[in-house]
C-alpha atoms as a PDB file:
ATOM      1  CA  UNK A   1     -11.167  17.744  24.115  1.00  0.00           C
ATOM      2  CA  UNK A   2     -14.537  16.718  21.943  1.00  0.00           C
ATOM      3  CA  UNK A   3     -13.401  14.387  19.793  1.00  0.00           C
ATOM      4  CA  UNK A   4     -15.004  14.597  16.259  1.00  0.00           C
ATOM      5  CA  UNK A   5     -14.268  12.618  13.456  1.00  0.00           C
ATOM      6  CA  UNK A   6     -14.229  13.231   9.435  1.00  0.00           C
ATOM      7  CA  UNK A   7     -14.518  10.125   7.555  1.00  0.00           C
ATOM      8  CA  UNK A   8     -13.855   9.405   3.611  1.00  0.00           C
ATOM      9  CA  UNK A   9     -16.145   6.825   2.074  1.00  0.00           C
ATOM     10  CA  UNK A  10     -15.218   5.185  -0.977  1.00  0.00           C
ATOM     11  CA  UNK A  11     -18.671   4.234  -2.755  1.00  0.00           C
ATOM     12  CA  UNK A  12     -17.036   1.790  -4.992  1.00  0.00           C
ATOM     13  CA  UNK A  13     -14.139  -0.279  -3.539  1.00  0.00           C
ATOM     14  CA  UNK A  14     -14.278  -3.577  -3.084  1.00  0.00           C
ATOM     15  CA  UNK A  15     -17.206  -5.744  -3.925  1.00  0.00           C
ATOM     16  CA  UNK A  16     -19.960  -4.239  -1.269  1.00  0.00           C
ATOM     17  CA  UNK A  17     -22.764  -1.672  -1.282  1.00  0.00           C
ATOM     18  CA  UNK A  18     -21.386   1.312   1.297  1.00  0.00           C
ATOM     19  CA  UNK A  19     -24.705   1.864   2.553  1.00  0.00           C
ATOM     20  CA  UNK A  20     -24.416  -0.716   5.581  1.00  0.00           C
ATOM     21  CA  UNK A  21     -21.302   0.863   6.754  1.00  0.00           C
ATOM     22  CA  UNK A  22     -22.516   4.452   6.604  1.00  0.00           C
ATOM     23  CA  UNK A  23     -25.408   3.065   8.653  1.00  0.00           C
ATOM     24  CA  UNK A  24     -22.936   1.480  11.032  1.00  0.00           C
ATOM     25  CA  UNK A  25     -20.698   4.184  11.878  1.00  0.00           C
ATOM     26  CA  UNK A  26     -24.253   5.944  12.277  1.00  0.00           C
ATOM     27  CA  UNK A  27     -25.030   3.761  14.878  1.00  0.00           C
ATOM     28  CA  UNK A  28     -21.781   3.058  16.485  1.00  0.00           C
ATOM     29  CA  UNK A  29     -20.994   7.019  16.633  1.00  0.00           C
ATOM     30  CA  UNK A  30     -24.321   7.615  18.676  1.00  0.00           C
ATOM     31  CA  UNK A  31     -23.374   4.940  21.243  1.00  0.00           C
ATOM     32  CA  UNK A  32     -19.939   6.128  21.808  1.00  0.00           C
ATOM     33  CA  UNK A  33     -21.223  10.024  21.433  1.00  0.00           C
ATOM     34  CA  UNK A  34     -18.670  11.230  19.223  1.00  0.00           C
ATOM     35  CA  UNK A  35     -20.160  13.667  16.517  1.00  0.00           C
ATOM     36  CA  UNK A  36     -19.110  13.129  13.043  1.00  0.00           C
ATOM     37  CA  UNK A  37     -19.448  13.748   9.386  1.00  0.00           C
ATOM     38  CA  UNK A  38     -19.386  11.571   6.006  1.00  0.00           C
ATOM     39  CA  UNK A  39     -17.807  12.940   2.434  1.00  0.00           C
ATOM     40  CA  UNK A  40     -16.884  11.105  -0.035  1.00  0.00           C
ATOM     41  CA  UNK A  41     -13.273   9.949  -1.765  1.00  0.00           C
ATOM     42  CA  UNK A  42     -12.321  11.531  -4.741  1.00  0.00           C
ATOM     43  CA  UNK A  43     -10.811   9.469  -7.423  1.00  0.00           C
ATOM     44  CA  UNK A  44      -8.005  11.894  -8.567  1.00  0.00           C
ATOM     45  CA  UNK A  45      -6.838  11.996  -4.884  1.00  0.00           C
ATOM     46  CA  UNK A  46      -7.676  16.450  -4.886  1.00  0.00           C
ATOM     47  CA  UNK A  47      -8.761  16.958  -1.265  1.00  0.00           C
ATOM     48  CA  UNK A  48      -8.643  20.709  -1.084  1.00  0.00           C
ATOM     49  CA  UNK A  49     -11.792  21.046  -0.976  1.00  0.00           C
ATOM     50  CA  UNK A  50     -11.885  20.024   2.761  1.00  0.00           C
ATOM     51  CA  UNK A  51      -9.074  22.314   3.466  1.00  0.00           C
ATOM     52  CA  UNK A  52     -11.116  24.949   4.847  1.00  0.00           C
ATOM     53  CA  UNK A  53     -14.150  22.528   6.338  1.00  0.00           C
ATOM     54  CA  UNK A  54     -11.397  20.732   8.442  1.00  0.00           C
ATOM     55  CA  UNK A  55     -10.614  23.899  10.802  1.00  0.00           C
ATOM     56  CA  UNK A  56     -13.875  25.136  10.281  1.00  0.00           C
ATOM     57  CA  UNK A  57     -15.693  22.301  11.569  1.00  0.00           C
ATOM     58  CA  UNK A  58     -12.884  21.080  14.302  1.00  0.00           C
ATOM     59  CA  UNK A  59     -11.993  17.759  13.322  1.00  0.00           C
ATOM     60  CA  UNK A  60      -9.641  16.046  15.205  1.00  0.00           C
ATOM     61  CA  UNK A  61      -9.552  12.606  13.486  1.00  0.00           C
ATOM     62  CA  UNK A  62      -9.573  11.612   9.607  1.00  0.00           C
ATOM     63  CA  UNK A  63     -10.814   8.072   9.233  1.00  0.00           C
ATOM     64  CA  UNK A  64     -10.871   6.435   5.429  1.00  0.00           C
ATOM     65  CA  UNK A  65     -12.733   3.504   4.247  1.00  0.00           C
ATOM     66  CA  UNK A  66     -11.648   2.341   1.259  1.00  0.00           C
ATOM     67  CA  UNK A  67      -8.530  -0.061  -0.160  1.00  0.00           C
ATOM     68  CA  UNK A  68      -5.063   1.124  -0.195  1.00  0.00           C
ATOM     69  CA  UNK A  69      -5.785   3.583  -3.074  1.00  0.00           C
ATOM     70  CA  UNK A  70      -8.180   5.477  -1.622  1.00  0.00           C
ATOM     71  CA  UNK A  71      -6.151   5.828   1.857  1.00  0.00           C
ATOM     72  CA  UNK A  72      -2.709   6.625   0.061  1.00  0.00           C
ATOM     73  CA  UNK A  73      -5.157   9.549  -1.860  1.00  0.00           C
ATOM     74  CA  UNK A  74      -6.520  10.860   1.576  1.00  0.00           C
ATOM     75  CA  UNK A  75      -3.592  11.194   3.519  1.00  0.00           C
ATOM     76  CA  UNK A  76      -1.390  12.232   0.575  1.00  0.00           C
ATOM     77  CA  UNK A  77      -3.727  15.026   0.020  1.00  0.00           C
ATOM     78  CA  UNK A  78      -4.861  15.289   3.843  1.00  0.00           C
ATOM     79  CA  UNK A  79      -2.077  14.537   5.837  1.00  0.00           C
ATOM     80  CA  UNK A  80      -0.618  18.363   6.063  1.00  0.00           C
ATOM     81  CA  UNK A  81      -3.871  19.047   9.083  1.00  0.00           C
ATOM     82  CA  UNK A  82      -1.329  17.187  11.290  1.00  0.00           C
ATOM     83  CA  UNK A  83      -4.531  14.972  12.481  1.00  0.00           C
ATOM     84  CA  UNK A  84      -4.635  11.343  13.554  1.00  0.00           C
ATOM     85  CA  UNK A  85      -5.889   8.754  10.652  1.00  0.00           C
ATOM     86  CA  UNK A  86      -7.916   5.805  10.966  1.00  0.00           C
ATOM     87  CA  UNK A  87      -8.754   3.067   8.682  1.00  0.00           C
ATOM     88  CA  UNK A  88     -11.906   1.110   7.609  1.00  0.00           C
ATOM     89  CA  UNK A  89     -10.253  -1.853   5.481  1.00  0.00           C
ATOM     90  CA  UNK A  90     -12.961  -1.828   2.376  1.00  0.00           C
ATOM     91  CA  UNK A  91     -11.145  -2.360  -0.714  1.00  0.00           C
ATOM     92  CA  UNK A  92     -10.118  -5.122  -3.088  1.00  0.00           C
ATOM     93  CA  UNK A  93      -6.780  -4.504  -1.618  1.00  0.00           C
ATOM     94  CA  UNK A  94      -5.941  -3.421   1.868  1.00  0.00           C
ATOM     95  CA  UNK A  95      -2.640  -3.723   2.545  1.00  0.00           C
ATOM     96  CA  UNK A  96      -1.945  -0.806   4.930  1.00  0.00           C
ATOM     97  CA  UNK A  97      -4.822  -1.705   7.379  1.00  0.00           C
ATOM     98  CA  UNK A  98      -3.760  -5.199   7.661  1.00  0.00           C
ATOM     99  CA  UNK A  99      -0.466  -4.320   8.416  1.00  0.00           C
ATOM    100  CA  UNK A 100      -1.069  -1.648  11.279  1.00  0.00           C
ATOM    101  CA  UNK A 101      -3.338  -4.828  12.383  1.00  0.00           C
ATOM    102  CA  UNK A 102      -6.836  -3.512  11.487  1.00  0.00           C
ATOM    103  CA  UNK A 103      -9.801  -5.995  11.235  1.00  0.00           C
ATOM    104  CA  UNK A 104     -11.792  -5.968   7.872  1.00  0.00           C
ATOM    105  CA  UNK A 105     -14.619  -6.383   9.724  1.00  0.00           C
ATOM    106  CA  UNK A 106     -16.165  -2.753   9.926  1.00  0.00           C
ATOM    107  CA  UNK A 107     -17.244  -2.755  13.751  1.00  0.00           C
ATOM    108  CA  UNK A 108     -14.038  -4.407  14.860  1.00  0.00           C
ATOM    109  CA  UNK A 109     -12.034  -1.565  12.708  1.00  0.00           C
ATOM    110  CA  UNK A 110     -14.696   1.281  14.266  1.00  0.00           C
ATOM    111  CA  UNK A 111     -13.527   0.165  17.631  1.00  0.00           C
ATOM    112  CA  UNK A 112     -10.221   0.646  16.998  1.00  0.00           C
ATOM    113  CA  UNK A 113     -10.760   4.053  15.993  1.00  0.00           C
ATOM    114  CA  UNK A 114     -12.639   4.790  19.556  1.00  0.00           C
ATOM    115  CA  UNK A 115     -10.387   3.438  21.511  1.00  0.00           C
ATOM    116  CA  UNK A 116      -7.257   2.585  19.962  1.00  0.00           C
ATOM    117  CA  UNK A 117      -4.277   4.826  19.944  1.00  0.00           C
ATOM    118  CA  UNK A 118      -2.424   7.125  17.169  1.00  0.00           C
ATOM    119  CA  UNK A 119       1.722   6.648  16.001  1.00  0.00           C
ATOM    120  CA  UNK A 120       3.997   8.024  13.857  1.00  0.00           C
ATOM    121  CA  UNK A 121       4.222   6.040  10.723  1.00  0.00           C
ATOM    122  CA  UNK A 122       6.806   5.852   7.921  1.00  0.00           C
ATOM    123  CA  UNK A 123       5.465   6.944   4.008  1.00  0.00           C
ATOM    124  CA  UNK A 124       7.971   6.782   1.139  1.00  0.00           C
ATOM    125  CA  UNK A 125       8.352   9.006  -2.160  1.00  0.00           C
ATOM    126  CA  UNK A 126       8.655   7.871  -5.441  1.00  0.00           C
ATOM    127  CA  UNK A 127       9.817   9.769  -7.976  1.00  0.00           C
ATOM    128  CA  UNK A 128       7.987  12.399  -5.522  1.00  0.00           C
ATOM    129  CA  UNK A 129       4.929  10.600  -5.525  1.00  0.00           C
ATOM    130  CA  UNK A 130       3.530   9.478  -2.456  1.00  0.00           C
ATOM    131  CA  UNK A 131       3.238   6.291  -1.078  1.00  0.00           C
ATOM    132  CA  UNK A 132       2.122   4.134   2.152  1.00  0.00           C
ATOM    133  CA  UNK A 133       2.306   0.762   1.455  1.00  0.00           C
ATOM    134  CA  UNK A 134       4.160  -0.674  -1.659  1.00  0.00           C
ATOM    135  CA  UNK A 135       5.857   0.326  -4.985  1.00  0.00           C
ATOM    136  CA  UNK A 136       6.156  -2.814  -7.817  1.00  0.00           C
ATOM    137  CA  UNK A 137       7.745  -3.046 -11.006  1.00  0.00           C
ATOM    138  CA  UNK A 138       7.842  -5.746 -13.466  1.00  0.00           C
ATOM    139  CA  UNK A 139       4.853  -8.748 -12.687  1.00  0.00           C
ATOM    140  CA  UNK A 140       3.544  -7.554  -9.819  1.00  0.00           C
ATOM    141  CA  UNK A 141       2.747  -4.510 -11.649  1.00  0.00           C
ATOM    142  CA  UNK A 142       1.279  -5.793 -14.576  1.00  0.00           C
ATOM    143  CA  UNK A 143      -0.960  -7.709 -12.256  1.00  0.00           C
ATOM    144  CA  UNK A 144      -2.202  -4.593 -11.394  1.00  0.00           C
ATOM    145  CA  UNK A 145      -2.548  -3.145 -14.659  1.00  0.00           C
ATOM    146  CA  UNK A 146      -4.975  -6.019 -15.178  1.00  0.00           C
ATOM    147  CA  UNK A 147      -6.727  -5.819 -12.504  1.00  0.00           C
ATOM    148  CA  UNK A 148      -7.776  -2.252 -13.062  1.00  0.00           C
ATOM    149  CA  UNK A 149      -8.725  -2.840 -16.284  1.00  0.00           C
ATOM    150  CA  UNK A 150     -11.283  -5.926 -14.836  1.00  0.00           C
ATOM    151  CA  UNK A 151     -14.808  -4.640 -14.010  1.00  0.00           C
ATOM    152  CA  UNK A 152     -14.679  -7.605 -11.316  1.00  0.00           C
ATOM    153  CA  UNK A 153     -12.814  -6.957  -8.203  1.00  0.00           C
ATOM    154  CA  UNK A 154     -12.392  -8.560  -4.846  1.00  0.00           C
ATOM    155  CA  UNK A 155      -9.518 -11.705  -3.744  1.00  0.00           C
ATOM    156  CA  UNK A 156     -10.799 -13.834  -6.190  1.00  0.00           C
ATOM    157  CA  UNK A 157     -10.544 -11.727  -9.799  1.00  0.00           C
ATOM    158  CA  UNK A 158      -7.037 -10.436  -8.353  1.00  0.00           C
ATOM    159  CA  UNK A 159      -5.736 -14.234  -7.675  1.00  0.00           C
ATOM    160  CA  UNK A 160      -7.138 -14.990 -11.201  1.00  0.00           C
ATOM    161  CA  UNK A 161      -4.820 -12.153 -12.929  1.00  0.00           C
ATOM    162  CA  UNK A 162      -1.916 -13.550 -11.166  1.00  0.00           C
ATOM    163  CA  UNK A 163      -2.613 -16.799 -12.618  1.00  0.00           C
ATOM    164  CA  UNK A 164      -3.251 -15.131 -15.844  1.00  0.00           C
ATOM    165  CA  UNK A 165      -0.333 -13.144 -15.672  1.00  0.00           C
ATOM    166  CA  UNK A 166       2.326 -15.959 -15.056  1.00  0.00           C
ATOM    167  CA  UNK A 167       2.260 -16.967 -18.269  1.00  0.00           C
ATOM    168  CA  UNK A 168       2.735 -13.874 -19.611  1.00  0.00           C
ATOM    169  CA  UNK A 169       5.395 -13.185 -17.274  1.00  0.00           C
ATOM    170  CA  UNK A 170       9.137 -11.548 -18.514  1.00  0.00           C
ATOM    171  CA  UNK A 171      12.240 -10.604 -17.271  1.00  0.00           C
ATOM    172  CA  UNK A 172      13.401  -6.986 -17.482  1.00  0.00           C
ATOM    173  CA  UNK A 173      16.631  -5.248 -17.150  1.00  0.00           C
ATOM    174  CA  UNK A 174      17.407  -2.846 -14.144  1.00  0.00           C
ATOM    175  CA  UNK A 175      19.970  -1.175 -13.032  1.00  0.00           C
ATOM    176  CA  UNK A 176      19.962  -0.980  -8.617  1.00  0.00           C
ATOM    177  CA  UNK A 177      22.069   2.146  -7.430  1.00  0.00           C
ATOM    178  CA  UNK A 178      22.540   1.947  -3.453  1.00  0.00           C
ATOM    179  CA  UNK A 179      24.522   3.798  -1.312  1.00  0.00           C
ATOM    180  CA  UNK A 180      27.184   0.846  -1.444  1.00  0.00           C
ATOM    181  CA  UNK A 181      27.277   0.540  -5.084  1.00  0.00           C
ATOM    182  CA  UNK A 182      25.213  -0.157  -8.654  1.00  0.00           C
ATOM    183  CA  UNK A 183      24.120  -3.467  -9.353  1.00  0.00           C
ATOM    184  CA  UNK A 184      22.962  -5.097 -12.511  1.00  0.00           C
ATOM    185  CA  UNK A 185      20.090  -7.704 -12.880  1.00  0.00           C
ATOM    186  CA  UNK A 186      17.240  -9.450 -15.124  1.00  0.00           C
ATOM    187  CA  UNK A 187      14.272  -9.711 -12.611  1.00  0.00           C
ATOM    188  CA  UNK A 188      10.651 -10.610 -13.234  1.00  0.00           C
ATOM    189  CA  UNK A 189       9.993  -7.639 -10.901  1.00  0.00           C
ATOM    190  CA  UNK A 190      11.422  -5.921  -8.064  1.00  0.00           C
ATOM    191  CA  UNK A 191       8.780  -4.605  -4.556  1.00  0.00           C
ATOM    192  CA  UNK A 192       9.343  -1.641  -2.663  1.00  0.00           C
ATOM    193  CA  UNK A 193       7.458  -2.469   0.798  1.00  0.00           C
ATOM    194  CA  UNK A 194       6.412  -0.118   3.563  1.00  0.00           C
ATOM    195  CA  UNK A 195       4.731  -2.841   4.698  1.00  0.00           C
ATOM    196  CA  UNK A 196       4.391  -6.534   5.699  1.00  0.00           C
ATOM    197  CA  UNK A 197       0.934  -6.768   3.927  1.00  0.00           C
ATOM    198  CA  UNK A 198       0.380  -6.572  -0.018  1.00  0.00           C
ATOM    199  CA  UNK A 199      -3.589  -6.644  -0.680  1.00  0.00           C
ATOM    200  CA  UNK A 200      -5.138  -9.531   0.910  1.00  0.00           C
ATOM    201  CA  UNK A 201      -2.915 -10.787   3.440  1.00  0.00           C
ATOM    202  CA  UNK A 202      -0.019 -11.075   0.935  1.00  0.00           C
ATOM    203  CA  UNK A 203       3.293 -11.018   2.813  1.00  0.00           C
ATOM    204  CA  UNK A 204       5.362 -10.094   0.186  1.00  0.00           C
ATOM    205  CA  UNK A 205       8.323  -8.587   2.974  1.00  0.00           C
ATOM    206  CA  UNK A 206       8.059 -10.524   5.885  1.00  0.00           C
ATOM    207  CA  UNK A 207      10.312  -8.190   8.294  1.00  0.00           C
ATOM    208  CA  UNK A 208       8.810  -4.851   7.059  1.00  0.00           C
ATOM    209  CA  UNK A 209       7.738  -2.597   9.534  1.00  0.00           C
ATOM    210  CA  UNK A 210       5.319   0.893   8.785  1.00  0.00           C
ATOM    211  CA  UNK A 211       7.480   2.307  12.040  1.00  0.00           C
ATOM    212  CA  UNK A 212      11.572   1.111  11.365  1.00  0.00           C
ATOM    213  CA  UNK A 213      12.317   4.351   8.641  1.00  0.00           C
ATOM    214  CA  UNK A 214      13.449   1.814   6.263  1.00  0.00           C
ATOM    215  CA  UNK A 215      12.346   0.093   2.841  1.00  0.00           C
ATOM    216  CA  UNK A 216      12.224  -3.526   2.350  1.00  0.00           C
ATOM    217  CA  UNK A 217      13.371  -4.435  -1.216  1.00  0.00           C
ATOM    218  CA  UNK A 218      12.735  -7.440  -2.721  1.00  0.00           C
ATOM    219  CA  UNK A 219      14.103  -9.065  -6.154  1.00  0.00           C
ATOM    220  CA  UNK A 220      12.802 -12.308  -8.250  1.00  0.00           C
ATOM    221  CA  UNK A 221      15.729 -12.920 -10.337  1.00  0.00           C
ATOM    222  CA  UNK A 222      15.204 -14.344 -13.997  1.00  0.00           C
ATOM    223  CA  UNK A 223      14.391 -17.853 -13.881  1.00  0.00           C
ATOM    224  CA  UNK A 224      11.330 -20.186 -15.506  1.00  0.00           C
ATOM    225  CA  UNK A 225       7.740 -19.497 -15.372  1.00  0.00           C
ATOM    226  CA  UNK A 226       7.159 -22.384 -12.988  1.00  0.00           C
ATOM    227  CA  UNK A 227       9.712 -21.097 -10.419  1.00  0.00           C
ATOM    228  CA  UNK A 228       8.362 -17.952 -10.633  1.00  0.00           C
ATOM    229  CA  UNK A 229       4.543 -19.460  -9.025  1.00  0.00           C
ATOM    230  CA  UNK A 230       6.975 -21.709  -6.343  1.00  0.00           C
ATOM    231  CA  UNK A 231       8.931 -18.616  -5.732  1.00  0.00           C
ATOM    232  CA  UNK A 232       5.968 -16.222  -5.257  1.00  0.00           C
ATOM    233  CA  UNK A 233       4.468 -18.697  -3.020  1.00  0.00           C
ATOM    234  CA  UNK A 234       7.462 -18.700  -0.907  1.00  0.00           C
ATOM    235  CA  UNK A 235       7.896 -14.954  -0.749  1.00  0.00           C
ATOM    236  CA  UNK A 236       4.065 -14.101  -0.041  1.00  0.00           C
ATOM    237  CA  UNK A 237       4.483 -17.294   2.779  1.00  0.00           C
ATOM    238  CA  UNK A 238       7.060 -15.121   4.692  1.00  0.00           C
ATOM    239  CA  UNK A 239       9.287 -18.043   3.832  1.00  0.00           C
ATOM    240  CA  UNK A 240      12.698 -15.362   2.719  1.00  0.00           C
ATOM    241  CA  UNK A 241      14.582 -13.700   5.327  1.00  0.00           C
ATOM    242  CA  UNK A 242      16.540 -10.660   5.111  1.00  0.00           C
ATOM    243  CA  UNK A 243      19.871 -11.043   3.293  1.00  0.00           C
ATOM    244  CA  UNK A 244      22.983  -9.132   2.359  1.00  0.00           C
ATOM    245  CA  UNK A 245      22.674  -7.193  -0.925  1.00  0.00           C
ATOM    246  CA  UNK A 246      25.656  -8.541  -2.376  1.00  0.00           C
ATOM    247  CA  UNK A 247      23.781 -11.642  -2.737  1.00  0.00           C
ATOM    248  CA  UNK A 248      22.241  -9.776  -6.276  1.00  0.00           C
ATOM    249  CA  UNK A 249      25.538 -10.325  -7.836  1.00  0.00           C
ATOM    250  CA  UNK A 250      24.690 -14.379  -7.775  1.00  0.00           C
ATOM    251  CA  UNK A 251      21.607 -13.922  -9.534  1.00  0.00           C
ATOM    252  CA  UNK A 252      19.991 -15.766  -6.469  1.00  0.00           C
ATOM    253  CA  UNK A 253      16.393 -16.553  -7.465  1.00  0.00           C
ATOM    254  CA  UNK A 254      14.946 -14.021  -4.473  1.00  0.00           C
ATOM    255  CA  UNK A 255      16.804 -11.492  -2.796  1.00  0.00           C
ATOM    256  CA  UNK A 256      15.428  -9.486   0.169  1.00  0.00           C
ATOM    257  CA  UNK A 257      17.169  -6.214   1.885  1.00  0.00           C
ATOM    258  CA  UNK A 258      16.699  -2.939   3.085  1.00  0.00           C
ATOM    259  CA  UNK A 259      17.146   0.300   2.897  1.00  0.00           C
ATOM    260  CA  UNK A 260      16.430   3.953   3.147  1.00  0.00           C
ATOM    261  CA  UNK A 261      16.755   4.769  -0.009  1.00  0.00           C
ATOM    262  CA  UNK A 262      17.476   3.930  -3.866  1.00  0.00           C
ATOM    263  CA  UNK A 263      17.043   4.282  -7.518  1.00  0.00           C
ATOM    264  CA  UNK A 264      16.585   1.996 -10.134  1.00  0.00           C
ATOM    265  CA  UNK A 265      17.242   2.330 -13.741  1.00  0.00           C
ATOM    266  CA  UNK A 266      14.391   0.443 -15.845  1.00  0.00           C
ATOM    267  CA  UNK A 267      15.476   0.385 -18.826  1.00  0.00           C
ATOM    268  CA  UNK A 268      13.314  -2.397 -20.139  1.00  0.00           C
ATOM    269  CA  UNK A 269       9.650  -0.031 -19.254  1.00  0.00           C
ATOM    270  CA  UNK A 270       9.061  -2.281 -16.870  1.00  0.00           C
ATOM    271  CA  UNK A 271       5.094  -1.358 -15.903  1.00  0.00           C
ATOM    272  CA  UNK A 272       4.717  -0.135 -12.298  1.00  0.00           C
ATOM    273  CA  UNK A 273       2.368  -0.011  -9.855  1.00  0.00           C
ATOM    274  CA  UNK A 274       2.449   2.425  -6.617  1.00  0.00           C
ATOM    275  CA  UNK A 275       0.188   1.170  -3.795  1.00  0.00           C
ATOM    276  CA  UNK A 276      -1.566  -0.958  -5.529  1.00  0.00           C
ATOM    277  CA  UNK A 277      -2.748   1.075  -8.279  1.00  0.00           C
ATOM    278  CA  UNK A 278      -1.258   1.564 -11.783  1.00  0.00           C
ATOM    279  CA  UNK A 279       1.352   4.662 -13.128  1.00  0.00           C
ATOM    280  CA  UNK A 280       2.834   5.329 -15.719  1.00  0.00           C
ATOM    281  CA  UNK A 281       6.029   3.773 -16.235  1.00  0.00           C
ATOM    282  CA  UNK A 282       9.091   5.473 -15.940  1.00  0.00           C
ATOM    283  CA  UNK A 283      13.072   5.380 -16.840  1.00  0.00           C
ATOM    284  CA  UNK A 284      14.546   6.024 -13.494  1.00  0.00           C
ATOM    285  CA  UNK A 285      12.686   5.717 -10.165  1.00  0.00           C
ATOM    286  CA  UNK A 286      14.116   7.470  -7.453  1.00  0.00           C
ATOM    287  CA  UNK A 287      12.577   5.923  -4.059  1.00  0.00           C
ATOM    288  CA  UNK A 288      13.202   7.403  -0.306  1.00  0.00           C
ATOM    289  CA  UNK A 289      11.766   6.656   2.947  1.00  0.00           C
ATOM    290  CA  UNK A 290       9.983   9.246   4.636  1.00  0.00           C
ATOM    291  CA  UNK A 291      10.097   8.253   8.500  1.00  0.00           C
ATOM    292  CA  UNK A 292       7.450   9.264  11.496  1.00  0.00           C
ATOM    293  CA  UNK A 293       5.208  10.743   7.768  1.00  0.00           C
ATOM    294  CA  UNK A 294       1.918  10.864   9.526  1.00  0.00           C
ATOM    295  CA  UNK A 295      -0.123   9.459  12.384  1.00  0.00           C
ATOM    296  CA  UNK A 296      -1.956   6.607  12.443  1.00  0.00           C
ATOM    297  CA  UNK A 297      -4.520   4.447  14.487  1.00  0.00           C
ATOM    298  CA  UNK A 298      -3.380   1.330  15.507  1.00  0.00           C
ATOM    299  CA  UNK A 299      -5.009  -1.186  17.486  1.00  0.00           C
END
């Protein structure tokens, strides 16, 4: 069957003018002959609008470019067309593409579309919200608060908000209920991961996998500021392995587990952050994996 491809451009991720890449996939898409057309993302994630031009127009493959916003928007709103999505990694954060193993470099990433091949991949709900890649509350989620509030973007104004967020840093109160039990703890923030990859080849859960049907939780304990930095540094270095979640009750400084589900009572307002981009904060967050969600293009 013809292939022919949809793609979502986001005109203002990251840093770069999105001329160059619509020119690109121009270019590329004659050599390969695969017909195509371009529309472009739509900030409040509403993608009905290509409900009907999908059938009518016999697309087989969605492809976004755009950071991990703009792709947890597309396929949230897209992914009921049962089609195959791709990725073109353009954002200030692009945490899904790196960790399906998709080049930022546009050509590399358009030949992966071509020629790579689709999967089932895992998605997660929170508080019924969709998500792809990561939830975050506490620090990591006041990062980015900041962030969105920066006209700047890119690696280098989201390194600079961590930095400026350390010292602003707290602990908040939560409240973890499992499936073996609730567990109490003061923790700078707790991650949600999907994924191996956080932004910009963050590795904030090491062992996470888009295609296991599990979530890979990890805690940063109260403890000082500077421990925090030496702690993050550790975490994002894939130094933490997986550990028993029993090790909570020690207050250890970072705990790391899975699981397929849980909810946790923030009681402090902890700010929170889903894929990257800010929500509003909530009381109780109730988080569940949702395994083999949606199909994607891996290299």
């Amino acid at each position: 069957m013809q292939r022919r491809i949809l793609y979502i451009v986001n005109p203002i991720s990251g840093t770069k003018d999105k001329q160059p890449l619509v020119d690109l996939i121009q270019t590329k898409s004659a050599t390969v002959g695969i017909p195509y057309s371009i529309y472009p993302s739509v900030e409040d994630g509403d993608y009905s609008y290509l409900d009907e031009i999908i059938p009518e127009q016999g697309f087989t493959d969605i492809v976004i470019a755009g950071g991990d916003g703009t792709v947890n928007g597309a396929i949230a709103g897209l992914k009921k067309h049962s089609l195959p999505f791709g990725i073109i990694p353009s954002g200030s954060g692009n945490g899904l593409a790196f960790g399906a193993g998709i080049s930022k470099d546009p050509a590399k990433a358009l030949g992966v579309i071509f020629k790579g091949k689709s999967a089932w991949t895992d998605a997660f709900l929170v508080n019924g919200q969709f998500a792809c890649l990561l939830c975050g509350l506490g620090f990591d989620a006041q990062v980015a608060h900041n962030f969105a509030l920066d006209k700047g973007r890119g690696l280098y104004t989201y390194i600079k908000k961590i930095f400026q967020g350390l010292f602003e840093a707290k602990s908040y109160p939560f409240v973890l209920k499992l499936k073996d039990g609730t567990i109490k703890i003061d923790a700078y923030f707790i991650s949600v991961a999907n994924s191996n990859q956080f932004g910009n080849h963050f590795t904030i859960a090491p062992k996470a996998s888009l295609t296991d049907g599990m979530l890979d939780v990890v805690v940063m304990a109260c403890q000082s500021r500077w421990n925090i930095l030496l702690q993050t540094i550790l975490q994002v270095s894939g130094y933490y392995q997986l550990q028993q979640v029993e090790r909570l009750n020690d207050q250890t400084s970072v705990v790391y587990f899975q699981t397929s589900e849980l909810a946790i009572l923030n009681k402090g307002g902890a700010p929170m952050h889903l894929d990257g981009e800010p929500i509003e904060s909530a009381g109780k967050v109730d988080i569940r994996i949702l395994p083999k969600c949606f199909q994607l293009i891996y290299p």
